[in-house]
C-alpha atoms as a PDB file:
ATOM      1  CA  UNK A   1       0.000   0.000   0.000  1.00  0.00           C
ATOM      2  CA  UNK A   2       1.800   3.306  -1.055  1.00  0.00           C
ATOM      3  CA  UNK A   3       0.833   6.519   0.656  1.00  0.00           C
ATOM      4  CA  UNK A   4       2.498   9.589  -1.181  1.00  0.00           C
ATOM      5  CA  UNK A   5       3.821  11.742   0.595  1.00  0.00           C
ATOM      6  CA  UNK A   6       4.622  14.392  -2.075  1.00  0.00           C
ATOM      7  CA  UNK A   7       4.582  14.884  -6.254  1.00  0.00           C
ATOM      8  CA  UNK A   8       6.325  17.277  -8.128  1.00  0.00           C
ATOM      9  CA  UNK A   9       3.569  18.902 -10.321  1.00  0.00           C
ATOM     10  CA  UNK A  10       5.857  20.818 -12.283  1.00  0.00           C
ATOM     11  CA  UNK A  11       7.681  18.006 -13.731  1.00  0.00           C
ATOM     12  CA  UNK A  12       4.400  17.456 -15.363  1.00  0.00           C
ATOM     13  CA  UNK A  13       4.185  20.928 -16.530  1.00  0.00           C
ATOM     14  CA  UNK A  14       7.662  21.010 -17.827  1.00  0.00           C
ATOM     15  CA  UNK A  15       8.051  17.560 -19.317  1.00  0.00           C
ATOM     16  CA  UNK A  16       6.922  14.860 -21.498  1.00  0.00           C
ATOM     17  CA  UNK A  17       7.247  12.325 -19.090  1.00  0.00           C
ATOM     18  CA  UNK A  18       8.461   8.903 -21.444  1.00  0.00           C
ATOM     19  CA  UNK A  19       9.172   6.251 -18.640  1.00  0.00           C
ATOM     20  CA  UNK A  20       8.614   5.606 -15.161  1.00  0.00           C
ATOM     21  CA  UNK A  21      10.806   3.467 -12.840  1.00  0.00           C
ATOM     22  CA  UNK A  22      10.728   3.251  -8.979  1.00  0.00           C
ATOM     23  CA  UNK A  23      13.810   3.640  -6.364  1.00  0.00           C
ATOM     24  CA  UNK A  24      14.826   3.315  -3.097  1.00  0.00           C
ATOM     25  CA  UNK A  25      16.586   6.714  -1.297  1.00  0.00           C
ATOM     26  CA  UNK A  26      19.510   6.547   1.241  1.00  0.00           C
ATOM     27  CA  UNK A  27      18.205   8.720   3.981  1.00  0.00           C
ATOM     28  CA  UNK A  28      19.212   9.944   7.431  1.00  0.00           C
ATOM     29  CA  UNK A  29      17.115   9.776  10.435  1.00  0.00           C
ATOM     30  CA  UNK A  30      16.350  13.125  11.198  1.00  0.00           C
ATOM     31  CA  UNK A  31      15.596  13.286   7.278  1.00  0.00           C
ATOM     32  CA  UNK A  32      12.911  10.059   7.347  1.00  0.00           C
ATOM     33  CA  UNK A  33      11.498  12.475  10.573  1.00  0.00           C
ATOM     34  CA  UNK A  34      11.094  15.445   8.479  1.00  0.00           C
ATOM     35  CA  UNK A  35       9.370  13.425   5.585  1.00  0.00           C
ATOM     36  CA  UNK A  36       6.533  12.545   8.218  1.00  0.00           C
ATOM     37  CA  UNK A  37       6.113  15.993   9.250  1.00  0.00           C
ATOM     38  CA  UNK A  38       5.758  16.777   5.632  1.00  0.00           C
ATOM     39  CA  UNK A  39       8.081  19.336   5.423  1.00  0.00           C
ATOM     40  CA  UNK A  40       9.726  17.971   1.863  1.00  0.00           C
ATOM     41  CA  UNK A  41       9.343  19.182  -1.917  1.00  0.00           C
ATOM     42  CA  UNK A  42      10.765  18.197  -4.442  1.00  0.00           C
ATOM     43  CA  UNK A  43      10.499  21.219  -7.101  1.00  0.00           C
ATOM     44  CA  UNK A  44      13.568  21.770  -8.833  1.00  0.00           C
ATOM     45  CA  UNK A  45      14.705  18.703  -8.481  1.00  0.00           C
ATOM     46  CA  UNK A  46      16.571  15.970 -10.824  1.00  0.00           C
ATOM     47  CA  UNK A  47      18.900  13.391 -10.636  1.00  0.00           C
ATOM     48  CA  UNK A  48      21.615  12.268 -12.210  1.00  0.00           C
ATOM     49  CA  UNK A  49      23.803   9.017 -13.169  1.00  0.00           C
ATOM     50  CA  UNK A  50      27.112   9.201 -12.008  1.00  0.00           C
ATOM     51  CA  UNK A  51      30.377   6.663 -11.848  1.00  0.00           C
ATOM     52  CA  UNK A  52      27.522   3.482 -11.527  1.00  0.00           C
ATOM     53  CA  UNK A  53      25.200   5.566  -9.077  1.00  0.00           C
ATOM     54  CA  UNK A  54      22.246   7.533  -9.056  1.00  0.00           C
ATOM     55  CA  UNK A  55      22.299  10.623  -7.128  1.00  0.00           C
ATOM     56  CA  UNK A  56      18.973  13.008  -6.103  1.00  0.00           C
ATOM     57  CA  UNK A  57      20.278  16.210  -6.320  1.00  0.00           C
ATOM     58  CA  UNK A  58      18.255  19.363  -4.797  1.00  0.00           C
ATOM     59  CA  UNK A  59      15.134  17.687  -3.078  1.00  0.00           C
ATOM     60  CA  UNK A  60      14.756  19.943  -0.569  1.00  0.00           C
ATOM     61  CA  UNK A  61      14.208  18.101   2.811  1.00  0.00           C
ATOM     62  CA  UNK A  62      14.013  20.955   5.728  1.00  0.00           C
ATOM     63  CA  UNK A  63      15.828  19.975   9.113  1.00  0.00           C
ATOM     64  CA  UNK A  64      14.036  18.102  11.918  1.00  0.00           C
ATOM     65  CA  UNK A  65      13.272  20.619  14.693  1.00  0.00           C
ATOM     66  CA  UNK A  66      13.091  18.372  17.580  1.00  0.00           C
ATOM     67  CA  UNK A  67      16.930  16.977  16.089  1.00  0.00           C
ATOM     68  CA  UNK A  68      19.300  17.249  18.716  1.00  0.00           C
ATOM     69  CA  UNK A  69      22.716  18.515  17.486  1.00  0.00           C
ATOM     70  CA  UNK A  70      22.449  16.190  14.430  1.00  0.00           C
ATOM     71  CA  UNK A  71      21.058  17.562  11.752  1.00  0.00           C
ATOM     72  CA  UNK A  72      21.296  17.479   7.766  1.00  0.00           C
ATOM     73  CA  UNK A  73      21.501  19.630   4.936  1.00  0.00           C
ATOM     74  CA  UNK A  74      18.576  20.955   3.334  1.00  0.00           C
ATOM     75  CA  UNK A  75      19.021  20.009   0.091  1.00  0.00           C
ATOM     76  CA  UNK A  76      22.126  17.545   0.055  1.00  0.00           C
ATOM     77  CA  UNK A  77      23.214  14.885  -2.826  1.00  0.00           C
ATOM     78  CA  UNK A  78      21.213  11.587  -1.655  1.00  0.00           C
ATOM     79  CA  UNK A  79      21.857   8.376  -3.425  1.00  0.00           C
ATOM     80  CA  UNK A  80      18.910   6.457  -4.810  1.00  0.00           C
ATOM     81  CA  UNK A  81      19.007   3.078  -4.834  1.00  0.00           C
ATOM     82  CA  UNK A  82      18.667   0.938  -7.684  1.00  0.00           C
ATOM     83  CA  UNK A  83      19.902  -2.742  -9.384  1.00  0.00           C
ATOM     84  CA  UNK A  84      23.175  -2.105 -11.972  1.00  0.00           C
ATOM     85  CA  UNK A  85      21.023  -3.241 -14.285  1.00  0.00           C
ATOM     86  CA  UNK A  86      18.412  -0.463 -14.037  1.00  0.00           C
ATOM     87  CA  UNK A  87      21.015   1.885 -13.745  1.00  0.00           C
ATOM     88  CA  UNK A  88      22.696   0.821 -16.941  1.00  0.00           C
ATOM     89  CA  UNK A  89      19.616   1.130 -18.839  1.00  0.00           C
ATOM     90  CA  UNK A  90      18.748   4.727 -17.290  1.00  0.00           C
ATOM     91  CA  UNK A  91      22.133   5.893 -18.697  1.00  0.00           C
ATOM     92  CA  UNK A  92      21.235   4.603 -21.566  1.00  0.00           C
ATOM     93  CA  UNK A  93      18.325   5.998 -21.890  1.00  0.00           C
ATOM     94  CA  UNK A  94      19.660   9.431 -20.796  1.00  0.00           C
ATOM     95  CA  UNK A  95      22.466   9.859 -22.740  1.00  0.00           C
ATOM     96  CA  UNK A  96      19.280  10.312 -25.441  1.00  0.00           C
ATOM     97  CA  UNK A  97      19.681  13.691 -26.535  1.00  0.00           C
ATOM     98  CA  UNK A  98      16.820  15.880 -24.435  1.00  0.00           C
ATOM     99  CA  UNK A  99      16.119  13.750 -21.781  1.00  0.00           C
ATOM    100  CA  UNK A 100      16.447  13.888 -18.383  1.00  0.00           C
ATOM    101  CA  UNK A 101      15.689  12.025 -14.847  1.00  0.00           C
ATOM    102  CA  UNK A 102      12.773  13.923 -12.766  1.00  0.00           C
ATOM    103  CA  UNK A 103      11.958  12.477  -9.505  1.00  0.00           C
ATOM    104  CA  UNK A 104       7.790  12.726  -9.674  1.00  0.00           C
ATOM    105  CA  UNK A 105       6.684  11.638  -6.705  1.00  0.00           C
ATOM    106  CA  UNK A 106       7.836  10.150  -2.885  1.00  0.00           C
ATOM    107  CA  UNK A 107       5.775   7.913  -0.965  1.00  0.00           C
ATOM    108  CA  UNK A 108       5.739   5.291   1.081  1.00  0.00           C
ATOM    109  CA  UNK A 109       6.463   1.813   0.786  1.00  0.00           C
ATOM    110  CA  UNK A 110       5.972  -0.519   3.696  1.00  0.00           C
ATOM    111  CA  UNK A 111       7.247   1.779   6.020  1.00  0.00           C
ATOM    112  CA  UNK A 112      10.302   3.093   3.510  1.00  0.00           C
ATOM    113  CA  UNK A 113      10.520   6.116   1.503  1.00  0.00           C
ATOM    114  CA  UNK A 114      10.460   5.117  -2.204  1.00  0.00           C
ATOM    115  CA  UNK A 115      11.082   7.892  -5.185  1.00  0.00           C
ATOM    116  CA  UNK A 116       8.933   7.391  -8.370  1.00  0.00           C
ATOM    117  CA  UNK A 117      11.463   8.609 -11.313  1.00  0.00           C
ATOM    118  CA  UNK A 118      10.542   9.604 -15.004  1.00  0.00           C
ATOM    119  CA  UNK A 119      12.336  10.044 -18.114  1.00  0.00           C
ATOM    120  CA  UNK A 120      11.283  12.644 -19.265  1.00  0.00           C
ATOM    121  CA  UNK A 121      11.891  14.905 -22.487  1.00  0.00           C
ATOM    122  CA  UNK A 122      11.694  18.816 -22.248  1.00  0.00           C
ATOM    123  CA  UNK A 123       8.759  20.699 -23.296  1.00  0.00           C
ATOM    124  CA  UNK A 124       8.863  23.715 -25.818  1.00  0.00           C
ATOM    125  CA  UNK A 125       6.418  26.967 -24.850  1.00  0.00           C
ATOM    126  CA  UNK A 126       4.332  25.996 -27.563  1.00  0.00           C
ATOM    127  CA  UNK A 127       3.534  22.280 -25.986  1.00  0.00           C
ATOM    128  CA  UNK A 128       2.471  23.897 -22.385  1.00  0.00           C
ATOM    129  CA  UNK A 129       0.185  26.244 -23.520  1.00  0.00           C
ATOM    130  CA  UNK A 130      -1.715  23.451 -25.577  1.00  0.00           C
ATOM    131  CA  UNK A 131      -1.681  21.419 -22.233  1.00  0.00           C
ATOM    132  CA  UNK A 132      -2.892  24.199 -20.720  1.00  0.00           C
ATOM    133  CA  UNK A 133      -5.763  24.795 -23.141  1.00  0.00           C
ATOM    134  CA  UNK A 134      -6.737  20.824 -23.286  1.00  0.00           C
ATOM    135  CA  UNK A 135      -6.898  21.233 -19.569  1.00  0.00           C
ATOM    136  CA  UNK A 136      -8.855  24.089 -19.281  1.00  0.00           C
ATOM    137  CA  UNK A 137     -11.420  22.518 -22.022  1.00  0.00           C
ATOM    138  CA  UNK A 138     -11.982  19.501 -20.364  1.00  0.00           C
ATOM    139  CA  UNK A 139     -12.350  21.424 -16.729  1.00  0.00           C
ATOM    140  CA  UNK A 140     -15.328  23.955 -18.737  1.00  0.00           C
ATOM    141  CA  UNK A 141     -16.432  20.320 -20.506  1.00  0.00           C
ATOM    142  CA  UNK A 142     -16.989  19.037 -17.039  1.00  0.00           C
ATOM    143  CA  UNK A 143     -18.426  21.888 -15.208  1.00  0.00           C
ATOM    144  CA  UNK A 144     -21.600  22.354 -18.328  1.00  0.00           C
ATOM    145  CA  UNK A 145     -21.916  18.276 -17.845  1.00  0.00           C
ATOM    146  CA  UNK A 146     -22.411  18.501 -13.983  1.00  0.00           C
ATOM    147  CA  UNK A 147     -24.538  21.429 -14.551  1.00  0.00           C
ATOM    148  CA  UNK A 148     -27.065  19.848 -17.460  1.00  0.00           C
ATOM    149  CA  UNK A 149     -26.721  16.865 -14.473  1.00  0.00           C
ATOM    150  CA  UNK A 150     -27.915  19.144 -11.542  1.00  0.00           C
ATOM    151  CA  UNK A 151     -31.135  20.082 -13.580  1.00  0.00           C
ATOM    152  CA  UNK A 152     -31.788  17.412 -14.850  1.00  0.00           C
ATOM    153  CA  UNK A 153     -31.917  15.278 -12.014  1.00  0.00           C
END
């Protein structure tokens, strides 16, 4: 049962997302404590394969208040955690010119963190506003449907 925790909604705004693969995170305690007070986002963030790892680089996990003098960086490389095989094929598939590794969403996993990643291939200007006209369509679609509903019901 996976309870999320947080998504990135801007990934979705900003890419074409192509792929979707799932990860484990190398956290610290006070971090894991943080996460369940909810103080985590993860705009801005991407990762990145490097020398047969896969590194999260600016999630932005805010410190633990009730830490004692341990605490962590804000917004720290964390390793995600992944099979060599599924990291061979991601740099495979990013060294594809365009794309890029967005983590979309965190949640939880029987009581770990997991990271949902996508592959995902940049938008142009042109491509957003369309999404954001198809959106707004359907949302105007759906509000005269519900209202035809309401009277005649």
């Amino acid at each position: 049962m996976a309870a999320e925790i947080t998504n990135n909604r801007k990934a979705f705004h900003d890419f074409h997302i192509e792929e979707r693969l799932e990860a484990g995170i190398e956290l610290l305690g006070t971090e894991v404590k943080s996460i369940r007070a909810g103080h985590v986002n993860l705009r801005g963030s991407y990762a990145r394969v490097e020398k047969g790892q896969v590194f999260l680089y600016d999630a932005d996990i805010q410190p633990y208040l009730r830490a004692s003098h341990e605490q962590h960086e804000p917004k720290r490389r964390r390793r995600l955690l992944l099979h060599k095989r599924e990291i061979a094929n991601l740099f495979a598939e990013i060294n594809v010119s365009g794309r890029t590794l967005i983590p979309l969403r965190l949640y939880w996993k029987n009581r770990v963190v997991k990271v949902e990643l996508g592959i995902g291939k940049g938008k142009h200007a042109a491509d957003k506003r369309t999404a954001l006209k198809d959106r707004e369509e359907s949302r105007e679609m759906a509000r005269t449907v519900a209202g035809f509903n309401r009277r005649s019901g």
